[in-house]
N, C-alpha and C. Protein backbone atom coordinates (compact mmCIF):
# COMPACT_ATOMS: atom_id res chain seq x y z
N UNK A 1 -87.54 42.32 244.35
CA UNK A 1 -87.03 42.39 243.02
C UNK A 1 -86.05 43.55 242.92
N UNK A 2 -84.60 43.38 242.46
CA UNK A 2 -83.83 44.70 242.05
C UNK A 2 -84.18 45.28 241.16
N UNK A 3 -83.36 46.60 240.87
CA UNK A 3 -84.00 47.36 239.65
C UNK A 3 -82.59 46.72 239.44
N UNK A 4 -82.89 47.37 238.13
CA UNK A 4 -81.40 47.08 236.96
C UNK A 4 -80.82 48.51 237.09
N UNK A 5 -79.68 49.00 236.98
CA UNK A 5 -79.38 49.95 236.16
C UNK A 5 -79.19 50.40 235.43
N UNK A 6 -79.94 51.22 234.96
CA UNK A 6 -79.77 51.92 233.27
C UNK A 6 -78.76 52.19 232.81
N UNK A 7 -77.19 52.74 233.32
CA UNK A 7 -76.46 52.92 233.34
C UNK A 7 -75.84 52.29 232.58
N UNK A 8 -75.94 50.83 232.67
CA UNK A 8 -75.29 50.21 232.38
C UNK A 8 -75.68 49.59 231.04
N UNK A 9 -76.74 49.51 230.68
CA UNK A 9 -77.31 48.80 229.40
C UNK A 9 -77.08 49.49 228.31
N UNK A 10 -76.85 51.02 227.95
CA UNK A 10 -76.55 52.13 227.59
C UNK A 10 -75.93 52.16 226.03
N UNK A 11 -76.59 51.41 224.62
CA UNK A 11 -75.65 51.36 223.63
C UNK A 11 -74.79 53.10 223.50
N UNK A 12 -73.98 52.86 222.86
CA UNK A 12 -73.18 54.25 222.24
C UNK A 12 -71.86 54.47 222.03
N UNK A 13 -71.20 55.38 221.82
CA UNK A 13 -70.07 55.72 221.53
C UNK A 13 -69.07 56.12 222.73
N UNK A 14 -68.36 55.62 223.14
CA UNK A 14 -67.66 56.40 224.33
C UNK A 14 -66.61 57.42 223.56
N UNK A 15 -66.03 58.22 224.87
CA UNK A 15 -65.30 59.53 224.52
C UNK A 15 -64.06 59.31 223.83
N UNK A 16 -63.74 58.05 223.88
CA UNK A 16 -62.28 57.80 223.12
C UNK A 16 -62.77 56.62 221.86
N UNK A 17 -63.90 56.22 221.76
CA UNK A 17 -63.72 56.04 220.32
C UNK A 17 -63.92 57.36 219.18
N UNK A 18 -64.78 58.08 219.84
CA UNK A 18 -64.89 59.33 218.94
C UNK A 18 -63.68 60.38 219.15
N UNK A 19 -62.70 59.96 219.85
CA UNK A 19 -61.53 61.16 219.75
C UNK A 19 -60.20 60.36 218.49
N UNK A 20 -60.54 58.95 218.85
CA UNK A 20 -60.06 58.42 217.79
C UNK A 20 -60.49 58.60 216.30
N UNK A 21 -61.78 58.34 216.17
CA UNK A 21 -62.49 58.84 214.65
C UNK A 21 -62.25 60.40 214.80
N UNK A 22 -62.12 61.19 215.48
CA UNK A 22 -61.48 62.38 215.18
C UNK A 22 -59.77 62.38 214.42
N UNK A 23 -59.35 61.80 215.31
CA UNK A 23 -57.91 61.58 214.91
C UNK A 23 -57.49 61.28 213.43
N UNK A 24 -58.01 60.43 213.21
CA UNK A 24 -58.02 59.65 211.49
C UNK A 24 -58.37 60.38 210.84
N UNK A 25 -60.17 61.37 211.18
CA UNK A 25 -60.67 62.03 210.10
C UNK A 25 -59.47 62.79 209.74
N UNK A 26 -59.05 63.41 210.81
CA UNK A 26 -58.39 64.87 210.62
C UNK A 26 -56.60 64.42 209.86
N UNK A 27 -56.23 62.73 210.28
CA UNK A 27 -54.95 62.91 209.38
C UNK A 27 -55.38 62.43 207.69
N UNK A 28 -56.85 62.04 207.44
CA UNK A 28 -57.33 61.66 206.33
C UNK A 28 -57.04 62.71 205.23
N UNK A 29 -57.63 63.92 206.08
CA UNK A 29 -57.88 65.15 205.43
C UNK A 29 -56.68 66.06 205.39
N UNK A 30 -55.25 65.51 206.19
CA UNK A 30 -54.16 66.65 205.84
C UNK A 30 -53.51 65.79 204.50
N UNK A 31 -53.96 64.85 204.20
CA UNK A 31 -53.05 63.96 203.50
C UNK A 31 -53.86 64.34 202.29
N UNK A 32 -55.45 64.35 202.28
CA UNK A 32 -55.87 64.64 201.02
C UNK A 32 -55.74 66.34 200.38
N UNK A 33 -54.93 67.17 201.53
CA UNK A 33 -54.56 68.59 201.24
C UNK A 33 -53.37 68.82 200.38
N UNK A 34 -52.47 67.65 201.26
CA UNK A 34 -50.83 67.98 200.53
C UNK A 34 -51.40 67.28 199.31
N UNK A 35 -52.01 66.18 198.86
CA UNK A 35 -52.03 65.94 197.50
C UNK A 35 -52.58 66.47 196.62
N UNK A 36 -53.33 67.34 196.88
CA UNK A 36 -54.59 68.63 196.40
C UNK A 36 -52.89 69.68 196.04
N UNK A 37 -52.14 70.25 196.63
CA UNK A 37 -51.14 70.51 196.59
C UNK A 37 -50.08 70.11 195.19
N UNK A 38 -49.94 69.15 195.80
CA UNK A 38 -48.57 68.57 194.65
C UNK A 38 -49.45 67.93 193.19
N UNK A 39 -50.96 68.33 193.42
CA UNK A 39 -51.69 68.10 191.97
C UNK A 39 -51.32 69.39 191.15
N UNK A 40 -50.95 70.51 192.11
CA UNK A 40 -51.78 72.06 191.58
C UNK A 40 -50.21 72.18 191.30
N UNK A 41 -48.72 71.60 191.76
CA UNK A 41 -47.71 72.18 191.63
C UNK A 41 -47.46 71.17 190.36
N UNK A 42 -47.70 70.02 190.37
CA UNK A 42 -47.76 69.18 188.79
C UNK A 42 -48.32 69.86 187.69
N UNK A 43 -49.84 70.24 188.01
CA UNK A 43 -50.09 70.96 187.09
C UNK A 43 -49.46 72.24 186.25
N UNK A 44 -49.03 73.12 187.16
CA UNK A 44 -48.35 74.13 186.71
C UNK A 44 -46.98 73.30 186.06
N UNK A 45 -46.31 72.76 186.48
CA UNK A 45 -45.27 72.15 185.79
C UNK A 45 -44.99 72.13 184.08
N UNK A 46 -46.51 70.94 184.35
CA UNK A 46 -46.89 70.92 182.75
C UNK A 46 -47.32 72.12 182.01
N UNK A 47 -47.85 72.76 182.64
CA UNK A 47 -48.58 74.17 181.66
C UNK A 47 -47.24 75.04 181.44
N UNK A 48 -45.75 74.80 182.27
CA UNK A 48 -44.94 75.51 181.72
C UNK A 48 -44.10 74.84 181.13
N UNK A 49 -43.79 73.36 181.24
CA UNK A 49 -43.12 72.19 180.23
C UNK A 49 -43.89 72.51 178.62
N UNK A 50 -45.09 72.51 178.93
CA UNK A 50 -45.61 72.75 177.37
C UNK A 50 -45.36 74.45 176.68
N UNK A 51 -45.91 75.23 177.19
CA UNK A 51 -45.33 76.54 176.36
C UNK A 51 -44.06 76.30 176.20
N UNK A 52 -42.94 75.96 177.24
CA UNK A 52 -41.80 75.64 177.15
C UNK A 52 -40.98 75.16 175.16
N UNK A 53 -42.29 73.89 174.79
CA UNK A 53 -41.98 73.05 174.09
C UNK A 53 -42.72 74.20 172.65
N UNK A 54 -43.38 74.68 173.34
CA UNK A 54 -44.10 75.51 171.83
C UNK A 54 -43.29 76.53 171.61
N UNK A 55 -42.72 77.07 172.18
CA UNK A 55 -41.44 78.43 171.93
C UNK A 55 -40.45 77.47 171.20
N UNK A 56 -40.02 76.26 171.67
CA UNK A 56 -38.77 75.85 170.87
C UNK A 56 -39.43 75.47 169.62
N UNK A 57 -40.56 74.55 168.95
CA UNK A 57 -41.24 74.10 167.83
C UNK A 57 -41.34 75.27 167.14
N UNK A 58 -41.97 76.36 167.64
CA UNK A 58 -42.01 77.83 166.98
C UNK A 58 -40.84 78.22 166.41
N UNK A 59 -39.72 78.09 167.11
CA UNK A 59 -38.29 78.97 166.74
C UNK A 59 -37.56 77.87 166.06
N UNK A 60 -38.14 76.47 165.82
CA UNK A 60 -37.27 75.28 165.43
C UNK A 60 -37.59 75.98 163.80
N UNK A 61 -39.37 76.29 163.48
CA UNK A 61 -39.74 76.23 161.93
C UNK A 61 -39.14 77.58 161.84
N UNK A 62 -38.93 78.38 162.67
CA UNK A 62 -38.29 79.96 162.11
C UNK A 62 -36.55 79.60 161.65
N UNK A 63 -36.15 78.96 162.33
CA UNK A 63 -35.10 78.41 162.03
C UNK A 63 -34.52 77.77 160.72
N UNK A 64 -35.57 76.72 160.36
CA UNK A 64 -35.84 76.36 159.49
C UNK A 64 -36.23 76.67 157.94
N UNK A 65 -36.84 77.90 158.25
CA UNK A 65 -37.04 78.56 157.18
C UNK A 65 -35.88 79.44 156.72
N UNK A 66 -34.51 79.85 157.32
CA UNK A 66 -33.54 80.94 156.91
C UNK A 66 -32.79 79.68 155.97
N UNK A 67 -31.79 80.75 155.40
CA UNK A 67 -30.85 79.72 154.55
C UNK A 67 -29.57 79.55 155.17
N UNK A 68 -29.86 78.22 154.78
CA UNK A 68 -28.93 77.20 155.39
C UNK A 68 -27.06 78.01 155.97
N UNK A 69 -26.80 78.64 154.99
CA UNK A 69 -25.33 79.39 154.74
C UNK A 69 -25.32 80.00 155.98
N UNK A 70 -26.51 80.65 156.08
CA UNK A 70 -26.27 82.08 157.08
C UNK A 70 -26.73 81.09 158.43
N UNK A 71 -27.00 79.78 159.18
CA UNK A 71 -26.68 79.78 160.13
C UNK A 71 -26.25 79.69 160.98
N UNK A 72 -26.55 80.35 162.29
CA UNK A 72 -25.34 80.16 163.23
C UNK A 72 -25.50 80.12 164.29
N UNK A 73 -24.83 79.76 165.58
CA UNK A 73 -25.49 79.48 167.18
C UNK A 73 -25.57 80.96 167.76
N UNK A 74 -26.75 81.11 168.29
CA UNK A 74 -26.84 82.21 169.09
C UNK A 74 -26.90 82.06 170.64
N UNK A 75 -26.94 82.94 171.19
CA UNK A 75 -26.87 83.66 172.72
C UNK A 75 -28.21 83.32 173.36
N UNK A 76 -28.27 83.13 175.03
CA UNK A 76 -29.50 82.75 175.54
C UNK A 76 -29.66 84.31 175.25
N UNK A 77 -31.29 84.05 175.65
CA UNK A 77 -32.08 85.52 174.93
C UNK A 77 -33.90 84.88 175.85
N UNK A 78 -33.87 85.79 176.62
CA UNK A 78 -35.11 85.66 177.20
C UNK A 78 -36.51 85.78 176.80
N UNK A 79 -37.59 85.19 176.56
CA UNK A 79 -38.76 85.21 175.59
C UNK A 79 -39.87 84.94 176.49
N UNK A 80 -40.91 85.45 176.08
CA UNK A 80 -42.32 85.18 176.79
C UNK A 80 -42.76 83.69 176.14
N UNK A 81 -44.12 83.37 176.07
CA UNK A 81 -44.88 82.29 176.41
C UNK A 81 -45.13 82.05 174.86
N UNK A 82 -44.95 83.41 174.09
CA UNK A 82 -45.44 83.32 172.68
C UNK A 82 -43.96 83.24 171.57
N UNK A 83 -42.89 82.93 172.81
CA UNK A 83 -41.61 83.09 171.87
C UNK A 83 -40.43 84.34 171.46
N UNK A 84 -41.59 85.13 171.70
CA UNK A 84 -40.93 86.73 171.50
C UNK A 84 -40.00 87.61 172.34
N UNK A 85 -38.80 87.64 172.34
CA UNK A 85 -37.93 88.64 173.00
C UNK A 85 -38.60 89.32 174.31
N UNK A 86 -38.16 89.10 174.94
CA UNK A 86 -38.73 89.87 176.49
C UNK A 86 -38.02 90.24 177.49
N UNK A 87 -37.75 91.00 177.73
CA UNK A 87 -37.02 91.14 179.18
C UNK A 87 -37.32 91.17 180.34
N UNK A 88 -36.93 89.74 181.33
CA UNK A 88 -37.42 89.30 182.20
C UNK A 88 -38.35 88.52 181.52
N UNK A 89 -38.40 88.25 180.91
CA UNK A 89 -39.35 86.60 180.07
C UNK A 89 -39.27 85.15 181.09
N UNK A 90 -40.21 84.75 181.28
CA UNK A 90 -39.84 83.05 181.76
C UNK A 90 -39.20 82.68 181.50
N UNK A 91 -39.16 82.29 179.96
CA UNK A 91 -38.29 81.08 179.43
C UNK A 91 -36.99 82.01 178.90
N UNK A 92 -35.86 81.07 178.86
CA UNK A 92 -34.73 81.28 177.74
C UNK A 92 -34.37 80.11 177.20
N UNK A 93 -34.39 81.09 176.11
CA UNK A 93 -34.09 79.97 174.89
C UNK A 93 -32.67 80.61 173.82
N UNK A 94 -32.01 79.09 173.77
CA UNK A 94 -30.64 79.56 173.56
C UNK A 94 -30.45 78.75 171.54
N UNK A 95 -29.68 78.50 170.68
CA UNK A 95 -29.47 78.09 169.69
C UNK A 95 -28.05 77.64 169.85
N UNK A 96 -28.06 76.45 169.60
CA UNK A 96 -26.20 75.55 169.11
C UNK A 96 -26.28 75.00 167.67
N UNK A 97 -25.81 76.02 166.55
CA UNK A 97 -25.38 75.00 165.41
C UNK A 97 -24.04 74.58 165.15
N UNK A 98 -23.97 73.00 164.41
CA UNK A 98 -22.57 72.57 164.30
C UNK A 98 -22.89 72.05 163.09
N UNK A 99 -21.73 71.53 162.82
CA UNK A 99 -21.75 70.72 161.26
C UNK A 99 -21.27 69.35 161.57
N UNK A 100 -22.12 68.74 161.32
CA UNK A 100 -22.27 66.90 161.37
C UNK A 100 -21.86 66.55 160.45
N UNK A 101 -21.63 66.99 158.93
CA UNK A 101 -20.75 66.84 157.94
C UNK A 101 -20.55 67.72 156.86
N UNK A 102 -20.15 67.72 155.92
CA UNK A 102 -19.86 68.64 155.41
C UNK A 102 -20.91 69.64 154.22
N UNK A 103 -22.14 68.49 154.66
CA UNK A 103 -23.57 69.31 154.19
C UNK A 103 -24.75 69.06 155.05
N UNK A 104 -24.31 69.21 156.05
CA UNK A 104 -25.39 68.53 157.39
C UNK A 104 -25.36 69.56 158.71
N UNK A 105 -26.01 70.58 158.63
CA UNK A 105 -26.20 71.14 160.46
C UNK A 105 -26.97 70.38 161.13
N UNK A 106 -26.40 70.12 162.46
CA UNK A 106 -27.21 70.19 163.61
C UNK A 106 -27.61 71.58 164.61
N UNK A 107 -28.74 71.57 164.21
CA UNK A 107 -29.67 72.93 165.33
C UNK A 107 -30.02 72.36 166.29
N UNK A 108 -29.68 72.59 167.41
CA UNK A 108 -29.96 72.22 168.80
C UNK A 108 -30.66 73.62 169.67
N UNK A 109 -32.20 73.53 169.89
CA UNK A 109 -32.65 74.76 170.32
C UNK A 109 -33.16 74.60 171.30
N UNK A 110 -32.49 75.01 172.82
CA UNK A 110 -32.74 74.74 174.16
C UNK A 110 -34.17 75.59 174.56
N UNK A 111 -34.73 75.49 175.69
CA UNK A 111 -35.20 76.32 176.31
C UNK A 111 -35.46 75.84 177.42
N UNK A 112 -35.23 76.91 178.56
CA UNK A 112 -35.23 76.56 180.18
C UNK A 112 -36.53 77.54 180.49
N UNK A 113 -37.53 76.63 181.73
CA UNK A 113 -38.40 76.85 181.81
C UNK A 113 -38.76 77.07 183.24
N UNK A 114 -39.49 77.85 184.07
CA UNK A 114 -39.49 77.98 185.07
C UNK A 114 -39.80 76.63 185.76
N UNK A 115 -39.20 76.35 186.94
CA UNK A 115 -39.06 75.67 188.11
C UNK A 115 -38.73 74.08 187.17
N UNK A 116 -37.95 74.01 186.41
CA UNK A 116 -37.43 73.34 185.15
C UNK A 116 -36.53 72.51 186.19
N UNK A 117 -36.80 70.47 186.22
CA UNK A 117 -35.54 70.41 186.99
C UNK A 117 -34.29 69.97 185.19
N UNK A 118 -34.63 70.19 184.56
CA UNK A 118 -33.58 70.62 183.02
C UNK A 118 -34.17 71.12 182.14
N UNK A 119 -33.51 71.42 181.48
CA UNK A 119 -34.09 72.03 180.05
C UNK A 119 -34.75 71.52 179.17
N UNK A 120 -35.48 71.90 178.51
CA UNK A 120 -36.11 70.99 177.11
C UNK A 120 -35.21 71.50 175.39
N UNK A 121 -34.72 70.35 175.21
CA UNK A 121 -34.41 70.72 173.94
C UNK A 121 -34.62 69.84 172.84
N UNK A 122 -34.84 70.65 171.57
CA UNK A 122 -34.85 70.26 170.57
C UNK A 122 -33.64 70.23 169.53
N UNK A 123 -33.64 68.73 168.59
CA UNK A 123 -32.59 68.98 167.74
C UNK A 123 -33.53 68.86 166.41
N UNK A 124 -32.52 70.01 165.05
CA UNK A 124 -33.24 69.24 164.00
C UNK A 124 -31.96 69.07 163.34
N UNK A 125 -31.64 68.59 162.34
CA UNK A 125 -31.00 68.28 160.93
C UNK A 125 -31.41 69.20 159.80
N UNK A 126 -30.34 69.51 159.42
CA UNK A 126 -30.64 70.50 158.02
C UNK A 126 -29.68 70.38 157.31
N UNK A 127 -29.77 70.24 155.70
CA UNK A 127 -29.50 69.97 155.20
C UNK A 127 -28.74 71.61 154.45
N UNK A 128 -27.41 71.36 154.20
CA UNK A 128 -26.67 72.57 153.54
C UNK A 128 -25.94 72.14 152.06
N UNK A 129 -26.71 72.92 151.14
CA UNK A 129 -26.25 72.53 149.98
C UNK A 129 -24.85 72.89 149.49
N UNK A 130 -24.09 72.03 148.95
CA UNK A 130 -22.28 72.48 148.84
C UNK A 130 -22.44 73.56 147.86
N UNK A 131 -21.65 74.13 148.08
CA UNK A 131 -21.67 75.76 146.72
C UNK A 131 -20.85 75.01 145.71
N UNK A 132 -21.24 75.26 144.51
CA UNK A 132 -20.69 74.70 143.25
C UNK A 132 -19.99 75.83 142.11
């Protein structure tokens, strides 16, 4: 009677299927890094698209509130997160008024925001009463 060899009956994994399941794990996991990545650089995006948008809404109602006569386009002017004059501030935020007719401004109030691929701006309409 022969023996058998054990050798040979042997369930398991050989050395190149597990260098392969190495292979995959490891490009599984660079792929779930860079997107871990471009989540955290999205995120920041938005957290500076939005203050971005609250400095201009802020300076749209400050705007809003002067009289109509006295306004006028101003100069970029650098501001922090809360709107306020800063030097070396993130954002700048600039003012364009024109006259759309002859009792009508347009306020156009920019602001550029870090790693901004444009600016965010706001327009409003205001109304200028004719002097009588």
């Amino acid at each position: 009677m022969a023996m058998k060899n054990p050798a040979n009956n042997e369930a398991g994994f050989t050395l190149v299927s597990v260098m392969i399941a190495v292979c995959l794990l490891s490009l599984a996991l660079m792929a779930l890094a860079k997107s871990q990545g471009v989540l955290a650089r999205s995120e920041t995006d938005t957290a500076n698209r939005s203050s971005a948008l609250a400095v201009a809404q802020g300076y749209t109602e400050v705007v809003r509130s002067r009289d109509p006569n006295t306004l006028a386009s101003e100069p970029a002017v650098q501001v922090d997160a809360n709107g306020a004059p800063a030097v070396g501030g993130p954002y700048t935020r600039s003012t364009v008024v024109s006259s759309d007719a002859p009792n009508l401004l347009r306020v156009t109030i920019t602001v550029d925001y870090p790693r901004a691929r444009s600016a965010l701006s706001i327009v409003t309409l205001i109304y200028k009463p004719t002097a009588t």
